[in-house]
Every structure is written in structure tokens, then in C-alpha cells.
C-alpha atoms as a PDB file:
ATOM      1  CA  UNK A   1       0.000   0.000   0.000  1.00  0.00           C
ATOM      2  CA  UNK A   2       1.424   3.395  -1.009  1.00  0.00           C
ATOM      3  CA  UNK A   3       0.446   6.943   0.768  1.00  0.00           C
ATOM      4  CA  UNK A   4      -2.287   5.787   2.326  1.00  0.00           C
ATOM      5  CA  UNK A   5      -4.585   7.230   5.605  1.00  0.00           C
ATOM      6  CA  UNK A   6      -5.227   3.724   7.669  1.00  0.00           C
ATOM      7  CA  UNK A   7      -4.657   2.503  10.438  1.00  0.00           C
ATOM      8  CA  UNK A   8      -2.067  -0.027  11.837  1.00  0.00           C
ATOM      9  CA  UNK A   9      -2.287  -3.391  10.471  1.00  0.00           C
ATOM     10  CA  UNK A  10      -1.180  -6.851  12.628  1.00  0.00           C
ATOM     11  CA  UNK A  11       1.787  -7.518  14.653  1.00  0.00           C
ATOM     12  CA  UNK A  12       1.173 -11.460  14.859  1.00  0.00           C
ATOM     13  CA  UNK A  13       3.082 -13.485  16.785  1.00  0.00           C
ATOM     14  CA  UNK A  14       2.955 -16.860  15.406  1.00  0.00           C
ATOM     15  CA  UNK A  15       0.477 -19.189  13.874  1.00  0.00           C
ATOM     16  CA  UNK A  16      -2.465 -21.070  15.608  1.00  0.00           C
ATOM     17  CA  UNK A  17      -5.044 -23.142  13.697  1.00  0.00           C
ATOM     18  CA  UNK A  18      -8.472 -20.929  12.491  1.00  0.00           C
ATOM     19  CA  UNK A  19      -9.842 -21.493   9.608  1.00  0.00           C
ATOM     20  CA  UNK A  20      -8.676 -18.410   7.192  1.00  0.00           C
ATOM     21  CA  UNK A  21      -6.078 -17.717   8.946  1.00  0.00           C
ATOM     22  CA  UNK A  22      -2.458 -17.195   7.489  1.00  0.00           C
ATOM     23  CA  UNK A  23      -0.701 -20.912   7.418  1.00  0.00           C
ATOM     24  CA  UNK A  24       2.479 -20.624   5.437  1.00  0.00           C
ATOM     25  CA  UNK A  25       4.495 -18.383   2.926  1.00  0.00           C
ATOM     26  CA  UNK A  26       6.422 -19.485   0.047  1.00  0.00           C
ATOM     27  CA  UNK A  27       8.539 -18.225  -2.786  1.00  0.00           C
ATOM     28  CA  UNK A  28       9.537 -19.347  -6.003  1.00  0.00           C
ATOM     29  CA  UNK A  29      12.918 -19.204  -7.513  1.00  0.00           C
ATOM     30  CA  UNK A  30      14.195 -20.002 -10.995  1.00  0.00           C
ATOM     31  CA  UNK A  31      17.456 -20.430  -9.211  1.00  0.00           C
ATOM     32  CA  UNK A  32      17.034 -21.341  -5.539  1.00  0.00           C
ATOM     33  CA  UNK A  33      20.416 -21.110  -4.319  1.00  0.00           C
ATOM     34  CA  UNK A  34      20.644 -17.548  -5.789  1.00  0.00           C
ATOM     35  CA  UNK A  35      17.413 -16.631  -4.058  1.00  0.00           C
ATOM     36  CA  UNK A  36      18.573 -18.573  -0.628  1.00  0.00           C
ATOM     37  CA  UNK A  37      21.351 -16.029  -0.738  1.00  0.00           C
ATOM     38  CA  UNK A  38      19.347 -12.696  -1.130  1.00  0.00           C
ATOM     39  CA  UNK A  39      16.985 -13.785   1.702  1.00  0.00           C
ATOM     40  CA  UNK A  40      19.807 -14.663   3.978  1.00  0.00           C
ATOM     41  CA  UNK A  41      21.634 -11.279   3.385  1.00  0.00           C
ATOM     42  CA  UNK A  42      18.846  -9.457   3.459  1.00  0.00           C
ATOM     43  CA  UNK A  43      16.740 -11.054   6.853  1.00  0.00           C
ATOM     44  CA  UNK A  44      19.341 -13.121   8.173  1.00  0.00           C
ATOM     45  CA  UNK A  45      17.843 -16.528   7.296  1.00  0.00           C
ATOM     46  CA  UNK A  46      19.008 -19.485   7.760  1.00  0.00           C
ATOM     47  CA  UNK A  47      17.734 -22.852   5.430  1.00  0.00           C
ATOM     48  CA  UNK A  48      16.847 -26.491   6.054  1.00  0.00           C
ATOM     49  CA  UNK A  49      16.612 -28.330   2.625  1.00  0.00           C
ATOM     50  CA  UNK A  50      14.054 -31.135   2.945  1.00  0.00           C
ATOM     51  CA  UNK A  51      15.657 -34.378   1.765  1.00  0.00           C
ATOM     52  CA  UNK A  52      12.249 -36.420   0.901  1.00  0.00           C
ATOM     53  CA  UNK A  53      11.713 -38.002  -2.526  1.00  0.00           C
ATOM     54  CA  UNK A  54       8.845 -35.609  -4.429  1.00  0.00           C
ATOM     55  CA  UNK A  55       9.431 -32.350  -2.280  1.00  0.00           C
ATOM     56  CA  UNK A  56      12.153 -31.114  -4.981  1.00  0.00           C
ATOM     57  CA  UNK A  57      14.347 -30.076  -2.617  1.00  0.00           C
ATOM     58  CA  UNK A  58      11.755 -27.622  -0.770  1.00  0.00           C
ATOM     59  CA  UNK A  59      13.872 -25.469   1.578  1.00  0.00           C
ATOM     60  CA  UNK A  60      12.367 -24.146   4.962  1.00  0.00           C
ATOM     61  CA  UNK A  61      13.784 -20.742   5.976  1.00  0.00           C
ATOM     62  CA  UNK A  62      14.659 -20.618   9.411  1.00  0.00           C
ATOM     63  CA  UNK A  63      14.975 -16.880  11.642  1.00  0.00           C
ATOM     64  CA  UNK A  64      16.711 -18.147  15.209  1.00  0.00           C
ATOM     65  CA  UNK A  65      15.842 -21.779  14.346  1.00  0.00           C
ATOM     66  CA  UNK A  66      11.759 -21.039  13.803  1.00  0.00           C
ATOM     67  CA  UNK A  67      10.229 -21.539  10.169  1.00  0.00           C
ATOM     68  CA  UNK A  68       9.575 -18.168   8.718  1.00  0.00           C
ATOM     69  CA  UNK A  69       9.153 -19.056   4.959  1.00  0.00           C
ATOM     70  CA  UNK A  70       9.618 -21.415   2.148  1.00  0.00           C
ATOM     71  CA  UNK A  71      11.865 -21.219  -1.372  1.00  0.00           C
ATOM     72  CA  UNK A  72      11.242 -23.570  -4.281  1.00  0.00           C
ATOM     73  CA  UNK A  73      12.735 -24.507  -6.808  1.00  0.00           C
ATOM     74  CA  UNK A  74       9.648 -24.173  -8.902  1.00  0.00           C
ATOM     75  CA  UNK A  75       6.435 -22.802  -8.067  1.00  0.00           C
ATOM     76  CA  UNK A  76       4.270 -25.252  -5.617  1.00  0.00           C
ATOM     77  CA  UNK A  77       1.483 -26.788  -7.194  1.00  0.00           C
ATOM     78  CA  UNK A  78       1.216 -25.428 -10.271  1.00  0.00           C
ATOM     79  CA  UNK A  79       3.349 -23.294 -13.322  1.00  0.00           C
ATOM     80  CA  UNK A  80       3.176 -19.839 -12.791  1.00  0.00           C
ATOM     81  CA  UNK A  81       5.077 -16.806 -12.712  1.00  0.00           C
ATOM     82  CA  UNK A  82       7.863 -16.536 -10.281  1.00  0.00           C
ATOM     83  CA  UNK A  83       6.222 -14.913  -6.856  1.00  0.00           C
ATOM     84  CA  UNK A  84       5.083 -14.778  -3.035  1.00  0.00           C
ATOM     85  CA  UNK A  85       2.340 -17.430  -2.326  1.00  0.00           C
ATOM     86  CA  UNK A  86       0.211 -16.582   0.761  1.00  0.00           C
ATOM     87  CA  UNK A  87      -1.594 -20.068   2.294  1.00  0.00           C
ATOM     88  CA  UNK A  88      -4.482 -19.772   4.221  1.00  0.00           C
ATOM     89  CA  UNK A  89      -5.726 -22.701   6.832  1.00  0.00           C
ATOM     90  CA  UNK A  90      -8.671 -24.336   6.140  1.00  0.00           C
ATOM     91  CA  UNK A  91     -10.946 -26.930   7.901  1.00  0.00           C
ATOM     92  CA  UNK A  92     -11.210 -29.174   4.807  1.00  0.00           C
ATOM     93  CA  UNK A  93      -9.728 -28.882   1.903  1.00  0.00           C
ATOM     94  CA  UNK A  94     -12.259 -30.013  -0.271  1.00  0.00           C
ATOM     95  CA  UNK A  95     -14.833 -28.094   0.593  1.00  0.00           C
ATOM     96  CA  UNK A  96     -12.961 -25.041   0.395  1.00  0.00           C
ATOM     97  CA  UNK A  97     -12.043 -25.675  -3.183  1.00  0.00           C
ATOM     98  CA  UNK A  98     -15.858 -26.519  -3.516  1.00  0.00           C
ATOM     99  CA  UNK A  99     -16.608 -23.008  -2.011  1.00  0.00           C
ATOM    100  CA  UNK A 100     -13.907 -21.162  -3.980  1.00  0.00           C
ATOM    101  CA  UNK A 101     -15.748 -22.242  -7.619  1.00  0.00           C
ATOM    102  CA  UNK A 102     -19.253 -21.619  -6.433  1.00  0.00           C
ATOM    103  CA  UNK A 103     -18.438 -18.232  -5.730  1.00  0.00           C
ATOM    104  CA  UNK A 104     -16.467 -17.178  -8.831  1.00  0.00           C
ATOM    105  CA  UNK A 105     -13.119 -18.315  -8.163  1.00  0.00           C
ATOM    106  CA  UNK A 106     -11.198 -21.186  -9.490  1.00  0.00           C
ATOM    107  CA  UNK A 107      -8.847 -23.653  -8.489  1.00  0.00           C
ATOM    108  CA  UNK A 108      -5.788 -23.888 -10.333  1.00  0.00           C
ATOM    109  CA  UNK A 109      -3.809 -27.176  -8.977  1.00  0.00           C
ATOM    110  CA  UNK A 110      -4.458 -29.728  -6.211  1.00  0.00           C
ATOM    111  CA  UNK A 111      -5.921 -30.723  -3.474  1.00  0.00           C
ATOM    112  CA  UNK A 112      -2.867 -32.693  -3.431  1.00  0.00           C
ATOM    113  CA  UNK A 113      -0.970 -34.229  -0.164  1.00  0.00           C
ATOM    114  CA  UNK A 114       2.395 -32.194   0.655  1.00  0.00           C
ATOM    115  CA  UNK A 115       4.653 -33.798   3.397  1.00  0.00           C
ATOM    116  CA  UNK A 116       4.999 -32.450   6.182  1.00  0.00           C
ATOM    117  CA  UNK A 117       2.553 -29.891   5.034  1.00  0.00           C
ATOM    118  CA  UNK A 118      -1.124 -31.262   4.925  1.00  0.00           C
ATOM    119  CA  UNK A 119      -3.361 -31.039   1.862  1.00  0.00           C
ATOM    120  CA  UNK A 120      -2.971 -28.013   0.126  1.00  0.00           C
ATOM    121  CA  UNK A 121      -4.449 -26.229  -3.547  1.00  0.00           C
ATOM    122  CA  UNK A 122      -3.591 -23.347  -5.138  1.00  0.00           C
ATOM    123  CA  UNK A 123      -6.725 -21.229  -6.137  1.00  0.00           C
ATOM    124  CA  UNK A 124      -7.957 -17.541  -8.005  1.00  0.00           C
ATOM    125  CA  UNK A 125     -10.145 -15.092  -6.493  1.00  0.00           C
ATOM    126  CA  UNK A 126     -12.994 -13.963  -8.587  1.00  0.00           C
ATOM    127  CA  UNK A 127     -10.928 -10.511  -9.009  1.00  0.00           C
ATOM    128  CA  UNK A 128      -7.973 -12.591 -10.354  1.00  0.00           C
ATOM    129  CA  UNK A 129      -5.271 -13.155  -7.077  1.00  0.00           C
ATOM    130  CA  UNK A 130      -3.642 -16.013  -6.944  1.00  0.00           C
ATOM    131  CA  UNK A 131      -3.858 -17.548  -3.032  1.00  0.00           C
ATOM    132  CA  UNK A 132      -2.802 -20.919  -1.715  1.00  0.00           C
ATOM    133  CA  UNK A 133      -4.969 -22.574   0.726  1.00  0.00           C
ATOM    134  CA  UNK A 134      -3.846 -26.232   3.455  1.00  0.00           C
ATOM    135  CA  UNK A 135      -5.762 -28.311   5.843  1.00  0.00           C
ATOM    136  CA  UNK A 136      -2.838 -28.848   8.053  1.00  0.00           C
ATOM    137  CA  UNK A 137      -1.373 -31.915   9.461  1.00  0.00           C
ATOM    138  CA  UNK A 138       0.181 -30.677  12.697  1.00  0.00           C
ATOM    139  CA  UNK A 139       0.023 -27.460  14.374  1.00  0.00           C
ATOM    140  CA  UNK A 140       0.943 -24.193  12.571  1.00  0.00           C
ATOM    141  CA  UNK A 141       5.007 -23.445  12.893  1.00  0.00           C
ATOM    142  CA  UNK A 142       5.136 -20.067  10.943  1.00  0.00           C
ATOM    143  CA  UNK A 143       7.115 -17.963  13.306  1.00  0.00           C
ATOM    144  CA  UNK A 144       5.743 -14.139  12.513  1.00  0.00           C
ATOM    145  CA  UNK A 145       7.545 -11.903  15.117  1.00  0.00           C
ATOM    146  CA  UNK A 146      10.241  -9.623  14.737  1.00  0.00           C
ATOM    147  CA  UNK A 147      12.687  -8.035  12.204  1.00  0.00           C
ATOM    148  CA  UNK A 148      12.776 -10.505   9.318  1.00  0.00           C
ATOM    149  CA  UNK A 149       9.180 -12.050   9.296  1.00  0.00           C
ATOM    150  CA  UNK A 150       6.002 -11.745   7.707  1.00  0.00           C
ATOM    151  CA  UNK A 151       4.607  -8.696   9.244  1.00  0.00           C
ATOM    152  CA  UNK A 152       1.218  -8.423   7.206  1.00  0.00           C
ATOM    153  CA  UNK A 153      -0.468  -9.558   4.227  1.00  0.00           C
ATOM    154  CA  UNK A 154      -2.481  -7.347   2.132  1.00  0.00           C
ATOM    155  CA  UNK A 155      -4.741  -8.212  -0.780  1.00  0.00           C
ATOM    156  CA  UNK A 156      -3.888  -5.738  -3.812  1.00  0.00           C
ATOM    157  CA  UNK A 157      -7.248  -5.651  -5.973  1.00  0.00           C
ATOM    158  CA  UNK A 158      -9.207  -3.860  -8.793  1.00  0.00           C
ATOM    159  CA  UNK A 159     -12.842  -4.810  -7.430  1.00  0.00           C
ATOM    160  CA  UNK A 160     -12.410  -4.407  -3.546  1.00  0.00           C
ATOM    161  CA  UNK A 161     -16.050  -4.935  -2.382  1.00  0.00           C
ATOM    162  CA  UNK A 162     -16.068  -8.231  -5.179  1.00  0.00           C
ATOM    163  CA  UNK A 163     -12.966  -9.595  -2.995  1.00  0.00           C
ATOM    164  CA  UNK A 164     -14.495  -8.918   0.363  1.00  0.00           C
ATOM    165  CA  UNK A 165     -17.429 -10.594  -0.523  1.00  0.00           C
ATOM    166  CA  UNK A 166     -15.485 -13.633  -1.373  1.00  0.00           C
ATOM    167  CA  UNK A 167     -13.450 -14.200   1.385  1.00  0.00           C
ATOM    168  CA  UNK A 168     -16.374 -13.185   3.630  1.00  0.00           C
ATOM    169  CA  UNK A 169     -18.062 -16.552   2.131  1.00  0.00           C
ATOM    170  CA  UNK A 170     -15.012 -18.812   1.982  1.00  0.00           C
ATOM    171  CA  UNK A 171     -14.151 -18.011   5.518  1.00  0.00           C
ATOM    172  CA  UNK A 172     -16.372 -16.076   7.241  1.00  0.00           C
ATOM    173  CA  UNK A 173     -14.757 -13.178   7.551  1.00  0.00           C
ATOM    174  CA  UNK A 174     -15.819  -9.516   9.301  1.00  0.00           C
ATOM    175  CA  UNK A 175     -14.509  -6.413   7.105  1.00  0.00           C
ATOM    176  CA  UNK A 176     -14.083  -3.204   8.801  1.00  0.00           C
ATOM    177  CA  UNK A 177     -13.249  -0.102   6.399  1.00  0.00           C
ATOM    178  CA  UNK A 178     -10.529   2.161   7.595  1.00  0.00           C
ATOM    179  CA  UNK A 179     -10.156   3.848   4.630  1.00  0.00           C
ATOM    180  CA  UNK A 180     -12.623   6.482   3.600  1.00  0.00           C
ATOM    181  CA  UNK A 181     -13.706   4.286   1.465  1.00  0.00           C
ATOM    182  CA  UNK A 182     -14.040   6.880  -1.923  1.00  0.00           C
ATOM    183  CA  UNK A 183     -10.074   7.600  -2.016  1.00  0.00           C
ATOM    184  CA  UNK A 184      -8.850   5.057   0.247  1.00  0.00           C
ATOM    185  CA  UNK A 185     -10.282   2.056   0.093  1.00  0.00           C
ATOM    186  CA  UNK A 186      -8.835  -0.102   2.867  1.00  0.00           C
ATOM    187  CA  UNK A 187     -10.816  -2.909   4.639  1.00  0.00           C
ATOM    188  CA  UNK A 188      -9.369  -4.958   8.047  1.00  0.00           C
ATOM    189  CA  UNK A 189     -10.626  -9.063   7.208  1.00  0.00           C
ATOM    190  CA  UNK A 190     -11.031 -10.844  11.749  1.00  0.00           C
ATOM    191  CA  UNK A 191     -12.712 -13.649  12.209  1.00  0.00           C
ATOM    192  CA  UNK A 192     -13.850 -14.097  15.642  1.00  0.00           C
ATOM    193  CA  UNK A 193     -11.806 -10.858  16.925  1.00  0.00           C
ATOM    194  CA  UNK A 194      -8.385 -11.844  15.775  1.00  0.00           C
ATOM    195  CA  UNK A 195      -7.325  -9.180  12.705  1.00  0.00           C
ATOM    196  CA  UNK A 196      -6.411 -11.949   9.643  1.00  0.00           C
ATOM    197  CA  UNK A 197      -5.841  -9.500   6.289  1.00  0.00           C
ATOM    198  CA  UNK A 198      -5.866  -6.655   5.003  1.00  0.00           C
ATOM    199  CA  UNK A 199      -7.708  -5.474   1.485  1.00  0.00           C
ATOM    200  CA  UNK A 200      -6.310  -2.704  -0.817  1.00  0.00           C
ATOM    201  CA  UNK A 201      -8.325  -1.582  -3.348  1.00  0.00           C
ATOM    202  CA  UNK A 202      -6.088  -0.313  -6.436  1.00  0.00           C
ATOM    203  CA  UNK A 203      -6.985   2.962  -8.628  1.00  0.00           C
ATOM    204  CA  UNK A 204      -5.167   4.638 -11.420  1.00  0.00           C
ATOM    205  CA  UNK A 205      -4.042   7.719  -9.198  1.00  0.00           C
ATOM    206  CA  UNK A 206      -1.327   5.360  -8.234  1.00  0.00           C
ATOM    207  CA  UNK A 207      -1.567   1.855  -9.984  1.00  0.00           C
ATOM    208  CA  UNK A 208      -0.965   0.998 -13.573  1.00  0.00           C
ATOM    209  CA  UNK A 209      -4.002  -0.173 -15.196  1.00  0.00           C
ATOM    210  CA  UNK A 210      -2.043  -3.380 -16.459  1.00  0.00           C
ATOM    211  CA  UNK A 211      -1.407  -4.516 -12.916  1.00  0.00           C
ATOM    212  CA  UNK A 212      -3.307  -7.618 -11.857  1.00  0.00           C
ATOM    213  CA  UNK A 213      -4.937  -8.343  -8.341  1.00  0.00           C
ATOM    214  CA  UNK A 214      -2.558  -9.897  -6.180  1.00  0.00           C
ATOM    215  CA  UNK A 215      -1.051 -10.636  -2.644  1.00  0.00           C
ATOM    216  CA  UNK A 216       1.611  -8.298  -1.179  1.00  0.00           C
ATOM    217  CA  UNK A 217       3.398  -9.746   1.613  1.00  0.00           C
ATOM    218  CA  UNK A 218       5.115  -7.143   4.061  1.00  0.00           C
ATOM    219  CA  UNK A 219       8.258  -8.649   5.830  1.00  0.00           C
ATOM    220  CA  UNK A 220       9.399  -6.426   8.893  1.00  0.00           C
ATOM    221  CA  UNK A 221      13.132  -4.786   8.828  1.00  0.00           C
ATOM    222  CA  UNK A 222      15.176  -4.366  11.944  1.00  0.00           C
ATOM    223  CA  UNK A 223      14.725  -0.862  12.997  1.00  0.00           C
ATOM    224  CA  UNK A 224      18.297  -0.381  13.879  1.00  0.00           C
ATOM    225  CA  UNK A 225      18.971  -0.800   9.820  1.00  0.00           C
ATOM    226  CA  UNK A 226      15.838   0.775   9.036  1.00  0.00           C
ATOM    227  CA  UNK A 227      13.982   0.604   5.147  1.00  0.00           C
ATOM    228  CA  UNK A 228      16.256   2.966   3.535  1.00  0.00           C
ATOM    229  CA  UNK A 229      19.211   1.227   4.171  1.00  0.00           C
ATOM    230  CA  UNK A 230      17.196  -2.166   3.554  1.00  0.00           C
ATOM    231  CA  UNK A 231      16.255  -1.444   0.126  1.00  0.00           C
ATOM    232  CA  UNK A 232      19.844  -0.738  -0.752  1.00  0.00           C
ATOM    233  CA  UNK A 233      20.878  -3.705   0.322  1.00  0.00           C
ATOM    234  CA  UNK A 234      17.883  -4.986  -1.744  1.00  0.00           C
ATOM    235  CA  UNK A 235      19.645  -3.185  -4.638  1.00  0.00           C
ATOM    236  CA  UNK A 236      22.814  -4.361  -3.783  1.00  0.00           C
ATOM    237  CA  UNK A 237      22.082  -8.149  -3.867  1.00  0.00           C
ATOM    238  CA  UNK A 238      20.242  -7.594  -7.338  1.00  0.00           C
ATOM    239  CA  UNK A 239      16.704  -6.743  -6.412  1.00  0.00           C
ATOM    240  CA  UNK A 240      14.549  -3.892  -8.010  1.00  0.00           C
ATOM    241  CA  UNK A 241      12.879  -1.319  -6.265  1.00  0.00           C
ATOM    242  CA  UNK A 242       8.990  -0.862  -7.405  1.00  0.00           C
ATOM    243  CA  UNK A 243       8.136   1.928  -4.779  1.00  0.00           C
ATOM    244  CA  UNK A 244      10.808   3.950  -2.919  1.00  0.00           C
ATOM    245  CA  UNK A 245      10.567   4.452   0.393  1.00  0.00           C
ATOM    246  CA  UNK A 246       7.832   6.398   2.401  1.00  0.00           C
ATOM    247  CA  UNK A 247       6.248   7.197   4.867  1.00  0.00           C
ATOM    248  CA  UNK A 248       2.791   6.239   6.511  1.00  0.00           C
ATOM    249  CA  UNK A 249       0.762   5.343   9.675  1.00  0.00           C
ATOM    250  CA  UNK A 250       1.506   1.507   9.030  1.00  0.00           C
ATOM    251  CA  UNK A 251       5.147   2.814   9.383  1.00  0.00           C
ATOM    252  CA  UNK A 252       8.090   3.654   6.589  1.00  0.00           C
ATOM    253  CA  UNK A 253       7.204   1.298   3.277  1.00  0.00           C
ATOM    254  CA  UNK A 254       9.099   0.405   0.337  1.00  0.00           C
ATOM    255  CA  UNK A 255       7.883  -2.456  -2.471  1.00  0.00           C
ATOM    256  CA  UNK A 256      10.527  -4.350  -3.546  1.00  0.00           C
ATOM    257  CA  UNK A 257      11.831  -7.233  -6.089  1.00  0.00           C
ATOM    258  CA  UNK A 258      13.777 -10.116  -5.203  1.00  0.00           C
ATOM    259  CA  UNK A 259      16.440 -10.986  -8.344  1.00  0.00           C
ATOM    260  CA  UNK A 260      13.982 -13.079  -9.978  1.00  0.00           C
ATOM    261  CA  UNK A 261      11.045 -10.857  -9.973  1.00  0.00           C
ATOM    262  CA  UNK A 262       8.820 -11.902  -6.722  1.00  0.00           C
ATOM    263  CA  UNK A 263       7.535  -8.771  -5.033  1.00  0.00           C
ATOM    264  CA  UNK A 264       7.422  -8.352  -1.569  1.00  0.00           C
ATOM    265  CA  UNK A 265       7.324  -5.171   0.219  1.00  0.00           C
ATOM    266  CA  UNK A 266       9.918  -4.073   3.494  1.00  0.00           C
ATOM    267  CA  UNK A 267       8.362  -2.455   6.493  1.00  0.00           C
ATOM    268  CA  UNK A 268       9.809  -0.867   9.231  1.00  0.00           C
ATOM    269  CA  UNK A 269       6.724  -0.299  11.769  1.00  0.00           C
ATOM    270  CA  UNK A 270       8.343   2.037  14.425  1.00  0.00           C
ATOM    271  CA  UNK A 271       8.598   4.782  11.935  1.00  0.00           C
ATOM    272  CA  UNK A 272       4.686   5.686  11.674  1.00  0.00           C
ATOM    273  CA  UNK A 273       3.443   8.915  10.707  1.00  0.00           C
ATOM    274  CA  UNK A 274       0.723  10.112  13.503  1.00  0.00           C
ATOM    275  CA  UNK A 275      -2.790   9.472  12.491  1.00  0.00           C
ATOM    276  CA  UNK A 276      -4.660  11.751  10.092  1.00  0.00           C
ATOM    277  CA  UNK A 277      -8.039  13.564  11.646  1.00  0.00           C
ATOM    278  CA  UNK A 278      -9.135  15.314   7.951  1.00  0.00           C
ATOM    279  CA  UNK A 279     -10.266  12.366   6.169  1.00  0.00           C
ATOM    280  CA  UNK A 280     -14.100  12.234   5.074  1.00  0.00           C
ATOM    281  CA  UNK A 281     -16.853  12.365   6.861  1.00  0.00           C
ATOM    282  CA  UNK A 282     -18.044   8.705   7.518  1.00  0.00           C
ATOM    283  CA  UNK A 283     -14.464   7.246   7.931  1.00  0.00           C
ATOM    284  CA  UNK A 284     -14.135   4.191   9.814  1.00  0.00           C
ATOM    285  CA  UNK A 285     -10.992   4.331  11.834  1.00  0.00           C
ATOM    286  CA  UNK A 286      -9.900   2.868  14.814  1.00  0.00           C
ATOM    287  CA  UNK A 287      -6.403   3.366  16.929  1.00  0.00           C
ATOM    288  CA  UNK A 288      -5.394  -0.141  16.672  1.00  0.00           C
ATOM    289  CA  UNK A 289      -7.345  -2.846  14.553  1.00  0.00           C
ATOM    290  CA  UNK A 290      -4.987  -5.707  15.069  1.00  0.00           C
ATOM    291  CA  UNK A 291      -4.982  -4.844  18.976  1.00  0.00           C
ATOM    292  CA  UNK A 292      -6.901  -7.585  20.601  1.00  0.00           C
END
């Protein structure tokens, strides 16, 4: 999200199983070893390589021994363009591919069984975004605290209130706008008062019309290096920058390329702007949405 009025988004601190909740993060690589090096300079991660016969050498990234992400070789599931893949934990697999089609969406690959995963598909949102889904086999290990980690998730769309319907049916989700919903359009997706996503609606003051819906995933930067000196190191290890450095409530932002094209976007959160008080009459806004 660029230049936007909203209110701070999650600070999780690791993964429990609800339904629609965020399970697991991957990446895919055209050249994993290359991309196991930029995440390692740039977070400080460390890798575990899973040995088993039809994982493909799936690697686990590790922050101070806890799972924080995965790299592979090619992309999980299914062919498709080298990028972040957001999971979210469902109940039963099945019937959450079921759900997905009846309401517009589509799955693209599975339910198939991944070791040491669960069952997991890869699916489409009616308003085109790409998002993984697993009925887990053991309880959630994805380690979301600190510099480093998956801070937030945010879904990047064309058709906002299309996409909050959606997910409202697949998982029973509560939006709250915090946007003013004309210019900013920004909705906050809990389910049973835990904060799960966030929802950006795109618009050509600030998007190119050519961009497709999709998942940004916001990984958190050590404050004592900050995002400036973050995304030159991005720069430095062959990454592109998309969108420079700025600031905002959710904290200082930049988007962000890894070598081989998957955007992600670098937060640091202690560097938020105070909150605005001139947005529109009828603004939803609240000090803290992921504070439980």
C-alpha cells in the first residue's frame, strides 16, 4: 500500500489453527540457491533443505531456528510466474475448493498431499489473485515476530467490495473499512476478533491499469537498519525497487523485487506517521485494529 490514511495493520506473533487464517508463505525461484542467498543477506535466514523423494528439494527458511518461509525450486502446485504465495488454513480442503468455484473463483492445482505440510491447492479469487490454501497436518510453525518475518499480508485488488465478498463466504470473515472508502479504500478481514488481512483496493491515481490483483506480503526490517538502508541492500544483492521508500501510519514502506522478480514489500513499523483527523466524513478508523 502506497500513501495511504489507515490505520495499523497486525503484529502477529505466530500461527495457531483458524480457519482463514495465514498458514504458510512461500517463494519461487528459478534459481534457488541464488534466491537462498538474497533472503539470507537481506533477513538473516538461515535454510533447512528437505531431503524427501517428491518435495524437490523444498527449503524451509529458518529466523533463530523457527520456520519463517519457504523457497522452491519451482512454483508449488502449479506453473506460474515466479512470486510470493500466501496459504491460508482451512478446515477441509475439499470443501474449500468446492466453495472457492461456487463463488467465482477457481482452483488452479491440487488438493494434493504435501509432506509435512497437509493437503494443500492453489486457487484464483474472482478478481484474479492467486492464493494458496492447506488443511494442516500438525500445528501451525510459521514464526511471525520480529525483524525478518512476515509482518502483514495485504490483498492488492481492482474490485475491492467483489474480494471482500469472497473471502467473507469462503471463511467467514468480518470487514471493517478504515479507509474512507471513496479515495482510500482499505478494509481490516477478523474472524472471531483476531485481525487476519488486510484489502487494498487499487486505482489509477497510483496503480498501472495493467497490474493484476494480487497478494503483497510485508516482511518487517530491523529498525536499527531501518527501510532505507534495507532497500539498498535490496539493490545491492540484485533486487529492483517498485516503490521507494515512504512514509505512513503503518510505518516507513518500500515495495521491492527479489532478483527473480517476486515482489514483496519491506516495512519498518516504528517509523509511523501520527494518524490523520481530515479524512471524510463517515471514515471508519480505529487506533489499533490488530490490537486484541
Amino acid at each position: 500500500m502506497r500513501n495511504k490514511r489507515v490505520s495499523a495493520p497486525p503484529k502477529s506473533r505466530g500461527t495457531s489453527f483458524v480457519p482463514g487464517s495465514v498458514w504458510w508463505i512461500d517463494v519461487s525461484s528459478t534459481d534457488p540457491a541464488r534466491s537462498r542467498d538474497f533472503y539470507a543477506e537481506l533477513f538473516g535466514w538461515s535454510y533447512q533443505i528437505d531431503p524427501g523423494p517428491g518435495r524437490g528439494h523444498y527449503t524451509t527458511a529458518l529466523l533463530n531456528g523457527r520456520p519463517v518461509a519457504g523457497l522452491a525450486g519451482v512454483p508449488a502446485l502449479a506453473r506460474r510466474p515466479v512470486a510470493w504465495t500466501l496459504y491460508l488454513a482451512s478446515a477441509n480442503i475439499e470443501y474449500t475448493g468446492e466453495v472457492v468455484t461456487q463463488w467465482g473463483g477457481r482452483v488452479l492445482a491440487g488438493p494434493v498431499d504435501v509432506p509435512g505440510r497437509g493437503r494443500m491447492l492453489i486457487g484464483m479469487d474472482p478478481t484474479g489473485a492467486v492464493i494458496g490454501f492447506c488443511q494442516p497436518r500438525s500445528p501451525g510453525t510459521l514464526h511471525t515476530t520480529g525483524p525478518g518475518s512476515l509482518s502483514w499480508a495485504e490483498l492488492n485488488t481492482w474490485d475491492g467490495p467483489r474480494a471482500d465478498k469472497f473471502f467473507a463466504t469462503v471463511f467467514g470473515y468480518r470487514q471493517q473499512q478504515i479507509g474512507d472508502g471513496i479515495e482510500v479504500d482499505y478494509t481490516i478481514w477478523s474472524r472471531g476478533g483476531r485481525t487476519m488481512l488486510c484489502r487494498l483496493q487499487m486505482n489509477q491515481d497510483w496503480a498501472a491499469p495493467d497490474i493484476g490483483a494480487h497478494w503483497l506480503l510485508y516482511f518487517a526490517v530491523d529498525p536499527r537498519t531501518g527501510t532505507d538502508a534495507a532497500v539498498d541492500q535490496v539493490l545491492a544483492l540484485g533486487g529492483r525497487v517498485d516503490f521507494d521508500p515512504y512514509d505512513s501510519e503503518l510505518g516507513r514502506i518500500a515495495r521491492v523485487a527479489d532478483p527473480f522478480g517476486a515482489a514483496f514489500a519491506l516495512v519498518d513499523p516504528t517509523q509511523r506517521l501520527e494518524p490523520a483527523t481530515d479524512l471524510a466524513a463517515g471514515s471508519a478508523r480505529v487506533d489499533d485494529p490488530y490490537d486484541d
